[in-house]
Protein backbone atom coordinates (compact mmCIF):
# COMPACT_ATOMS: atom_id res chain seq x y z
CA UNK A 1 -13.14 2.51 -5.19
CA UNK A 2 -14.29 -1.04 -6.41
CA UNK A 3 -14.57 -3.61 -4.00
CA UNK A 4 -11.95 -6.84 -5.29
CA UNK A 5 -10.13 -9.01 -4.00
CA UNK A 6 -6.73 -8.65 -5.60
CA UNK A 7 -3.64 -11.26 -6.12
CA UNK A 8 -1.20 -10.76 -3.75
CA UNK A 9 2.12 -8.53 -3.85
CA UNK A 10 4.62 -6.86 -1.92
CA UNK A 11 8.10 -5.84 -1.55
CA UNK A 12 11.20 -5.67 0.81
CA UNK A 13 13.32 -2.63 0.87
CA UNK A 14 15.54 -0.79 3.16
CA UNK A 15 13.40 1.68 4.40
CA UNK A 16 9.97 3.58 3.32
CA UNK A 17 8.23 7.24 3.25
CA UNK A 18 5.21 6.86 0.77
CA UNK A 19 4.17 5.51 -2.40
CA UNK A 20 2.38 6.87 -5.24
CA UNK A 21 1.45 4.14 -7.89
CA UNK A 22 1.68 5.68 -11.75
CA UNK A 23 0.28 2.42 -13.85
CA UNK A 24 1.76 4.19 -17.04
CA UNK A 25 5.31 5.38 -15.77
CA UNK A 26 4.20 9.44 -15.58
CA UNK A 27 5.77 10.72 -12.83
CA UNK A 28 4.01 13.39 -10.37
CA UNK A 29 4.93 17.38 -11.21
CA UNK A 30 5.05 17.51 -7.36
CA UNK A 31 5.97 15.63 -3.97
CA UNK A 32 3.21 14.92 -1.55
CA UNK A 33 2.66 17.54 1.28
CA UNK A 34 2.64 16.10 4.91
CA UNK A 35 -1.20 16.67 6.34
CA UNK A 36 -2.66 16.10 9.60
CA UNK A 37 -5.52 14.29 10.51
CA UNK A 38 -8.30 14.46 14.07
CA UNK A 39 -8.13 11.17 15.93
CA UNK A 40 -11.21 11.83 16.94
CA UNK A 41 -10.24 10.94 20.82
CA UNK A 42 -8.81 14.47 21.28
CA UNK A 43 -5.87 14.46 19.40
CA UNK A 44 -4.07 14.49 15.99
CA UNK A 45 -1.64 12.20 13.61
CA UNK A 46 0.25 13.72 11.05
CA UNK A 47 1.37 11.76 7.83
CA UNK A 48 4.13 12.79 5.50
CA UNK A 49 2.68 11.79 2.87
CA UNK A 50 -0.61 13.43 3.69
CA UNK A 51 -4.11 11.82 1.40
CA UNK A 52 -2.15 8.73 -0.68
CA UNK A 53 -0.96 7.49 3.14
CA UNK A 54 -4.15 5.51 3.89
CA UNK A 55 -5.23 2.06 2.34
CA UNK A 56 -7.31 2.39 -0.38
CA UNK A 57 -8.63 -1.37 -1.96
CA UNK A 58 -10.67 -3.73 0.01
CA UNK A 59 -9.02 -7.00 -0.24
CA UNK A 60 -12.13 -8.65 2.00
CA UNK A 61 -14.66 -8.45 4.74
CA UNK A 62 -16.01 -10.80 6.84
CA UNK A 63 -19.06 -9.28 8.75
CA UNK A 64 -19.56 -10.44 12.49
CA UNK A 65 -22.08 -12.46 14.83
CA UNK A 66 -23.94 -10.00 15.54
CA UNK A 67 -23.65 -8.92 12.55
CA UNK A 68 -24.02 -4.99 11.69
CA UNK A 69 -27.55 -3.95 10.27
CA UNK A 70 -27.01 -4.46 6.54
CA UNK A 71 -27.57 -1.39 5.56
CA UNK A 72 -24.51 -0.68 7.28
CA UNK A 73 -21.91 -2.95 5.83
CA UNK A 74 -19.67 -0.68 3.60
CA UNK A 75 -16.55 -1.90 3.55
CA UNK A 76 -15.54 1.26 0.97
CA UNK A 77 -16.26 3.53 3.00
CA UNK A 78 -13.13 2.67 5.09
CA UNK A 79 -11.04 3.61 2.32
CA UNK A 80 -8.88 6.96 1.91
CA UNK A 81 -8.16 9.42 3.89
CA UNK A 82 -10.58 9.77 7.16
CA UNK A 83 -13.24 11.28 6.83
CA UNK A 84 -15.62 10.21 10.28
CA UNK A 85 -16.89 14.16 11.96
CA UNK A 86 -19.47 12.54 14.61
CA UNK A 87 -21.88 9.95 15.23
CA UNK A 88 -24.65 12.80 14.39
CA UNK A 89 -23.17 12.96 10.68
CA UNK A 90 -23.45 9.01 10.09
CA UNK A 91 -27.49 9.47 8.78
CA UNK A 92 -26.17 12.00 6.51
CA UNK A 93 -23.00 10.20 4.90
CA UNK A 94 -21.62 6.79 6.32
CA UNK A 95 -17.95 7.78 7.30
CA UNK A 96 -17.01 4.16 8.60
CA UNK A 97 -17.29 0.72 8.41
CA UNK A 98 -18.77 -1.32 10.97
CA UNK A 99 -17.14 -4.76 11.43
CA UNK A 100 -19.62 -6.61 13.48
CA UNK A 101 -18.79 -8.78 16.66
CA UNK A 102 -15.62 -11.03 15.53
CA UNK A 103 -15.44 -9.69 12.06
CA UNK A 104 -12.60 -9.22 9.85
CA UNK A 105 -11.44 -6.54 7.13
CA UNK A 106 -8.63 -6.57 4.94
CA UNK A 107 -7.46 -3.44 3.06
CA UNK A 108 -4.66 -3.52 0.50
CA UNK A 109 -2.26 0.19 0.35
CA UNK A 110 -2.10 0.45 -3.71
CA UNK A 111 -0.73 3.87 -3.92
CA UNK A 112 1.46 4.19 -0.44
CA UNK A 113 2.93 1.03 1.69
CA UNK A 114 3.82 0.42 5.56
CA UNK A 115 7.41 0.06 6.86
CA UNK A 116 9.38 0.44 10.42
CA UNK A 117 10.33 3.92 10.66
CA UNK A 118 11.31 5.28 13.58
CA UNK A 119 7.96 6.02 15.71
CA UNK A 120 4.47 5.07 15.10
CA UNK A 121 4.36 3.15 11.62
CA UNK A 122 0.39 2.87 11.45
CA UNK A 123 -2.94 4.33 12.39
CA UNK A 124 -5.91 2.62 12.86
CA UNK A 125 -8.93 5.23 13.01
CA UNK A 126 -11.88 3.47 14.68
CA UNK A 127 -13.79 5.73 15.54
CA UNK A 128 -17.45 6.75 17.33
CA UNK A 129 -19.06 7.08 20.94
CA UNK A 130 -17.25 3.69 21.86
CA UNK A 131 -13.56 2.48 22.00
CA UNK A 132 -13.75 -0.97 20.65
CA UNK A 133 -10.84 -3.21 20.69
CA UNK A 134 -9.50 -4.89 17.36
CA UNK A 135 -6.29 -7.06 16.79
CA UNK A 136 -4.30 -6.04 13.63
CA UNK A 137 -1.94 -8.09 11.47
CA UNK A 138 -0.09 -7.31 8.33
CA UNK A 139 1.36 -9.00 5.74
CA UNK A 140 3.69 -8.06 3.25
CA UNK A 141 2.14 -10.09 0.34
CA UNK A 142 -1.36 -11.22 1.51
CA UNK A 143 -0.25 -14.37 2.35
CA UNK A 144 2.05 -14.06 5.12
CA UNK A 145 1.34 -12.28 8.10
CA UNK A 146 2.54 -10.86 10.90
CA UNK A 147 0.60 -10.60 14.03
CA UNK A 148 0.56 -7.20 15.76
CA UNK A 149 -1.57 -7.96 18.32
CA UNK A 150 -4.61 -5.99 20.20
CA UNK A 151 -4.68 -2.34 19.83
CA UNK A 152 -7.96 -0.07 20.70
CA UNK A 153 -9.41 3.54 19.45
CA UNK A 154 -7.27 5.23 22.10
CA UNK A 155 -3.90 3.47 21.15
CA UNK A 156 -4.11 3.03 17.80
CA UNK A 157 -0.81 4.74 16.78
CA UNK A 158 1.10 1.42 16.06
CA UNK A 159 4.69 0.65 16.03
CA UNK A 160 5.82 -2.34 14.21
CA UNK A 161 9.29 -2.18 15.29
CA UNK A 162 9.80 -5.42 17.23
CA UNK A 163 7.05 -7.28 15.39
CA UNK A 164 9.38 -6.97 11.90
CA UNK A 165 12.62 -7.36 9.88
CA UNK A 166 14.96 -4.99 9.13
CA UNK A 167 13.79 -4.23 5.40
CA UNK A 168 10.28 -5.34 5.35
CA UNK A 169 7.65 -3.57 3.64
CA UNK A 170 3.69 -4.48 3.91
CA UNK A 171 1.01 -4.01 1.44
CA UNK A 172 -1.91 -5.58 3.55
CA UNK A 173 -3.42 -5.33 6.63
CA UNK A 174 -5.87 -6.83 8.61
CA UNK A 175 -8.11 -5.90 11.26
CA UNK A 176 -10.42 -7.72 13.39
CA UNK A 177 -12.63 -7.07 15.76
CA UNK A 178 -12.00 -8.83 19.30
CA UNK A 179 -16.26 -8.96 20.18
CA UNK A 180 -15.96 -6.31 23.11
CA UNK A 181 -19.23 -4.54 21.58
CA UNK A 182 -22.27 -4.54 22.89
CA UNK A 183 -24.03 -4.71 19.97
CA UNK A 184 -27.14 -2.99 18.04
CA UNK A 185 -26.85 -1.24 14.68
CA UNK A 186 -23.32 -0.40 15.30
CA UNK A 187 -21.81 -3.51 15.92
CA UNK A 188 -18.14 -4.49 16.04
CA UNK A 189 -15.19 -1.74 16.01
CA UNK A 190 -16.14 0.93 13.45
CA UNK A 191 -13.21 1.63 11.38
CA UNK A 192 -13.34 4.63 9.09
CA UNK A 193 -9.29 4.60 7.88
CA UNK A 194 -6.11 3.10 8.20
CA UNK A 195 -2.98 4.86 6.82
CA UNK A 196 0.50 4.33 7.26
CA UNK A 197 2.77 7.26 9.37
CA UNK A 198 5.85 5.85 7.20
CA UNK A 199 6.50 5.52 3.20
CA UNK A 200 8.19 5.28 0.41
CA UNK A 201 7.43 6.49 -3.05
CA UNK A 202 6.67 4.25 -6.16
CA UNK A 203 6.67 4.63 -9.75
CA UNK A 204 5.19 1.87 -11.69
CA UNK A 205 6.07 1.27 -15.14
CA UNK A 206 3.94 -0.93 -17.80
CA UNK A 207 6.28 -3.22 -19.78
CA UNK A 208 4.37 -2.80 -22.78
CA UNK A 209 4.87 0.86 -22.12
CA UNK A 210 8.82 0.09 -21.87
CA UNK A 211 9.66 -2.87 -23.55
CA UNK A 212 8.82 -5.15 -26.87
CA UNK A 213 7.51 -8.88 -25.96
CA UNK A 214 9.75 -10.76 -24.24
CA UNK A 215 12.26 -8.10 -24.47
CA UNK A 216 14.36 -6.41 -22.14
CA UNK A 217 15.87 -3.52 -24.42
CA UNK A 218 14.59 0.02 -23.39
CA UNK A 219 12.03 1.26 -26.41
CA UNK A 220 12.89 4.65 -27.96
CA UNK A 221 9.14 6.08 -26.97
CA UNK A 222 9.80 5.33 -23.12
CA UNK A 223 12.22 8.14 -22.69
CA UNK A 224 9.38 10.23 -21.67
CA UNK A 225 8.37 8.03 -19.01
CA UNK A 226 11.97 7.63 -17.72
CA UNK A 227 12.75 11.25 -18.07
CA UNK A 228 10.09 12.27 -15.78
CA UNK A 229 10.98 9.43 -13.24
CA UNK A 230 14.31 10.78 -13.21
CA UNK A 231 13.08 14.39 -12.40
CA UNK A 232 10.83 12.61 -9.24
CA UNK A 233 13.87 11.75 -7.96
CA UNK A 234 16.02 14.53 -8.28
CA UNK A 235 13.88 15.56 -6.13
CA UNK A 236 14.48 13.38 -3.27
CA UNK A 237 18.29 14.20 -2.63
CA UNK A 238 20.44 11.36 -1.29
CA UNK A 239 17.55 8.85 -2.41
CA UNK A 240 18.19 5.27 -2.47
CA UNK A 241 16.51 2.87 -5.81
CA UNK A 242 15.21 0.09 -6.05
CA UNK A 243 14.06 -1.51 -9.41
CA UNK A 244 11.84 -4.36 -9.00
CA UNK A 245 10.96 -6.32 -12.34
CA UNK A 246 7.46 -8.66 -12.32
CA UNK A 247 5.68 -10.93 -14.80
CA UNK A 248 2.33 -12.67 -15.76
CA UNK A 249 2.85 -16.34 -15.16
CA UNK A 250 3.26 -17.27 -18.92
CA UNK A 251 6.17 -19.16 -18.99
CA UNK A 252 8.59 -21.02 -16.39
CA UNK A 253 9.24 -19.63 -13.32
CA UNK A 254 13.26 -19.55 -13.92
CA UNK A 255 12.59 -17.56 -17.55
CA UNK A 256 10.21 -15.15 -15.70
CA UNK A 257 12.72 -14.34 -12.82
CA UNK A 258 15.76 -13.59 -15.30
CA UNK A 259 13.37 -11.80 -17.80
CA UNK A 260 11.71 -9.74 -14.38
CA UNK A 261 15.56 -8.81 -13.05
CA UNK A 262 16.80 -7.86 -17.00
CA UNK A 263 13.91 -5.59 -17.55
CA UNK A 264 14.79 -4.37 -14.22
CA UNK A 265 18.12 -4.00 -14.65
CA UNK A 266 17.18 -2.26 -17.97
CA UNK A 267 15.41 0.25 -16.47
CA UNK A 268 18.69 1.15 -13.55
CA UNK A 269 21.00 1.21 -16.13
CA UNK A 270 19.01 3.40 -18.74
CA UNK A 271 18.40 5.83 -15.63
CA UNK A 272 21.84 5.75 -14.57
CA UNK A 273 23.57 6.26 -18.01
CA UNK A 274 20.85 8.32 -19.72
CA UNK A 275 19.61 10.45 -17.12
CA UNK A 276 22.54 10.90 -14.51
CA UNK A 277 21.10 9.37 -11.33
CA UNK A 278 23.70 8.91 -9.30
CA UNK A 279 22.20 7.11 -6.26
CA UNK A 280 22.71 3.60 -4.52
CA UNK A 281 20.86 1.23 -6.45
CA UNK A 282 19.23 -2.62 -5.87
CA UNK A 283 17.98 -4.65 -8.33
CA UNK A 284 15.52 -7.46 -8.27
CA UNK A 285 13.40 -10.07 -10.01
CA UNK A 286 10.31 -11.76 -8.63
CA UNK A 287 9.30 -13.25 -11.59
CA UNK A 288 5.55 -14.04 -11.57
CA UNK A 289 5.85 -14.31 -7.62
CA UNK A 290 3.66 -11.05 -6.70
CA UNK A 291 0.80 -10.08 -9.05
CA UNK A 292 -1.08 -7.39 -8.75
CA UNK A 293 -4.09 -9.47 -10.50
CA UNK A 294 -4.89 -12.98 -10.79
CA UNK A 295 -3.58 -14.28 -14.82
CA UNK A 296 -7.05 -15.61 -15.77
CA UNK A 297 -7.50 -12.78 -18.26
CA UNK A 298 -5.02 -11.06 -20.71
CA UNK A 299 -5.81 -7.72 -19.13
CA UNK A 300 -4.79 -9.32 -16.07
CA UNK A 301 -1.79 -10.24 -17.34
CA UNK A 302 -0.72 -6.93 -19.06
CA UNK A 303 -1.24 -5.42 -14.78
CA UNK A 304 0.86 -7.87 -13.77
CA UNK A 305 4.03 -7.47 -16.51
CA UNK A 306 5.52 -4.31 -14.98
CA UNK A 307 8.92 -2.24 -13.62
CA UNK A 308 8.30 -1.10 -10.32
CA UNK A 309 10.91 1.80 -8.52
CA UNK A 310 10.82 2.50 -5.44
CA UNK A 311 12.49 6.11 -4.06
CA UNK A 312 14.09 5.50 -0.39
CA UNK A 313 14.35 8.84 0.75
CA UNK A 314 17.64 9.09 3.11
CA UNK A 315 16.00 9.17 5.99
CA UNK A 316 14.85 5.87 5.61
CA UNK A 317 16.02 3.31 8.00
């Protein structure tokens, strides 16, 4: 995965179990299995969601003082599912990320996102011979954030519970390392994955894909996208919806937010009258508020003009 830093974005819903991004609107033939994972203390986590649970950008990272031998400082290698066997196996493929004494990293969840469910909500794998203690904070929009506080190898099943809002849902998160190491090669907390224990599943839409400029009338060619969105969530029975519309920052910011919320409200309707979802719905607009790129180029832009759903499966808070 390419190292970038990305424009912030993020979402509030109700509740979460996964998310799986689809840039063009093509929904998956099949749900995500659950999968568990070694903790590599003795134990292991199991995510719903299974591999699209664990962050998988690099928004940034900040080496340490001491700093990690070069060599060493991967920040991609912390992405995806984890993948750390033991310290023997490190000369033969880095499986984590060493942070260095005080450093930071910041991973962005593209294709899944973090939310209180009941139990642990998030899981830190730092891993190798020493537990080395990091403090983790997340944020729901890059910007923002919410400190979580200290948490160590052999704790690192996190519950956000009394840290959050009813609602809240986090694309970010950030942890850094609290300079308990002793140094060497190896220094700083070694972090090989995060993921997040709770989800909620996402289908991205392009509005190009769904929608003339500056229009918020369905096109004729997207029924192909929406008719296999519809058939993802058929498959989540008793699902709640939410339709999230977003721009590029062409324009004021009151246009954007009414043409964000019609194009989302397009979307709703056409699934609700065309397709037969019958399911409790929200609709909202953010307008050019949440990017998923900065608008300095027209590719940019297209990213950022986009329907986003989001499937709350029942059990959801």
């Amino acid at each position: 995965m390419k190292i970038n830093a990305i424009a912030k974005s993020g979402i509030q819903l109700t509740a979460a179990i996964a998310i799986t991004t689809f840039v063009t609107g093509a929904a998956s033939a099949a749900p995500p299995s659950a999968k568990s994972y070694s903790d590599h203390r003795g134990g292991t986590i199991n995510f719903p969601l299974g591999d699209i649970s664990f962050a998988d950008e690099i928004v940034s990272y900040k080496k340490g003082n001491p700093a990690p031998d070069a060599s060493l400082q991967k920040p991609e290698v912390a992405l995806g599912a984890p993948d750390y066997i033991d310290e023997s196996h490190e000369g033969i493929k880095q499986a984590d990320c060493p942070l260095g004494a005080g450093g930071e990293l910041v991973l962005r969840f593209v294709d899944n996102a973090l939310i209180d469910v009941p139990g642990p909500d998030l899981f830190v794998f730092e891993v190798g011979p020493a537990i080395e203690a990091t403090d983790l904070a997340i944020s729901p929009d890059g910007k923002k954030w919410v400190a979580i506080g200290k948490i160590e190898g052999s704790t690192a099943a996190i519950d956000i519970h009394k840290f959050v809002k009813p609602g809240e849902v986090f694309h970010y998160v950030k942890v850094t390392d609290l300079k308990q190491s002793p140094g060497g090669a190896w220094s700083g907390a070694d972090i090989d994955s995060v993921g997040a224990i709770g989800a909620a599943e996402k289908i991205s839409f392009d509005a190009a894909v769904l929608f003339d400029f500056d229009k918020s009338t369905i096109k004729a060619k997207a029924a192909k996208e929406l008719h296999e969105a519809a058939l993802r969530i058929k498959q989540v029975p008793g699902a709640q919806l939410v339709f999230e519309g977003h721009t590029d920052n062409a324009g004021t910011d009151t246009y954007n937010r009414t043409l964000s919320t019609d194009r989302a409200r397009a979307v709703c309707d056409y699934l609700v009258a065309k397709e037969g979802i019958k399911c409790k719905t929200e609709v909202v607009g953010y307008g050019e508020l949440r990017p998923l790129r900065s608008n300095d180029t027209e590719q940019n832009r297209a990213k950022n003009r986009r329907v986003e759903l989001v499937i709350l499966p029942p059990s959801a808070k």
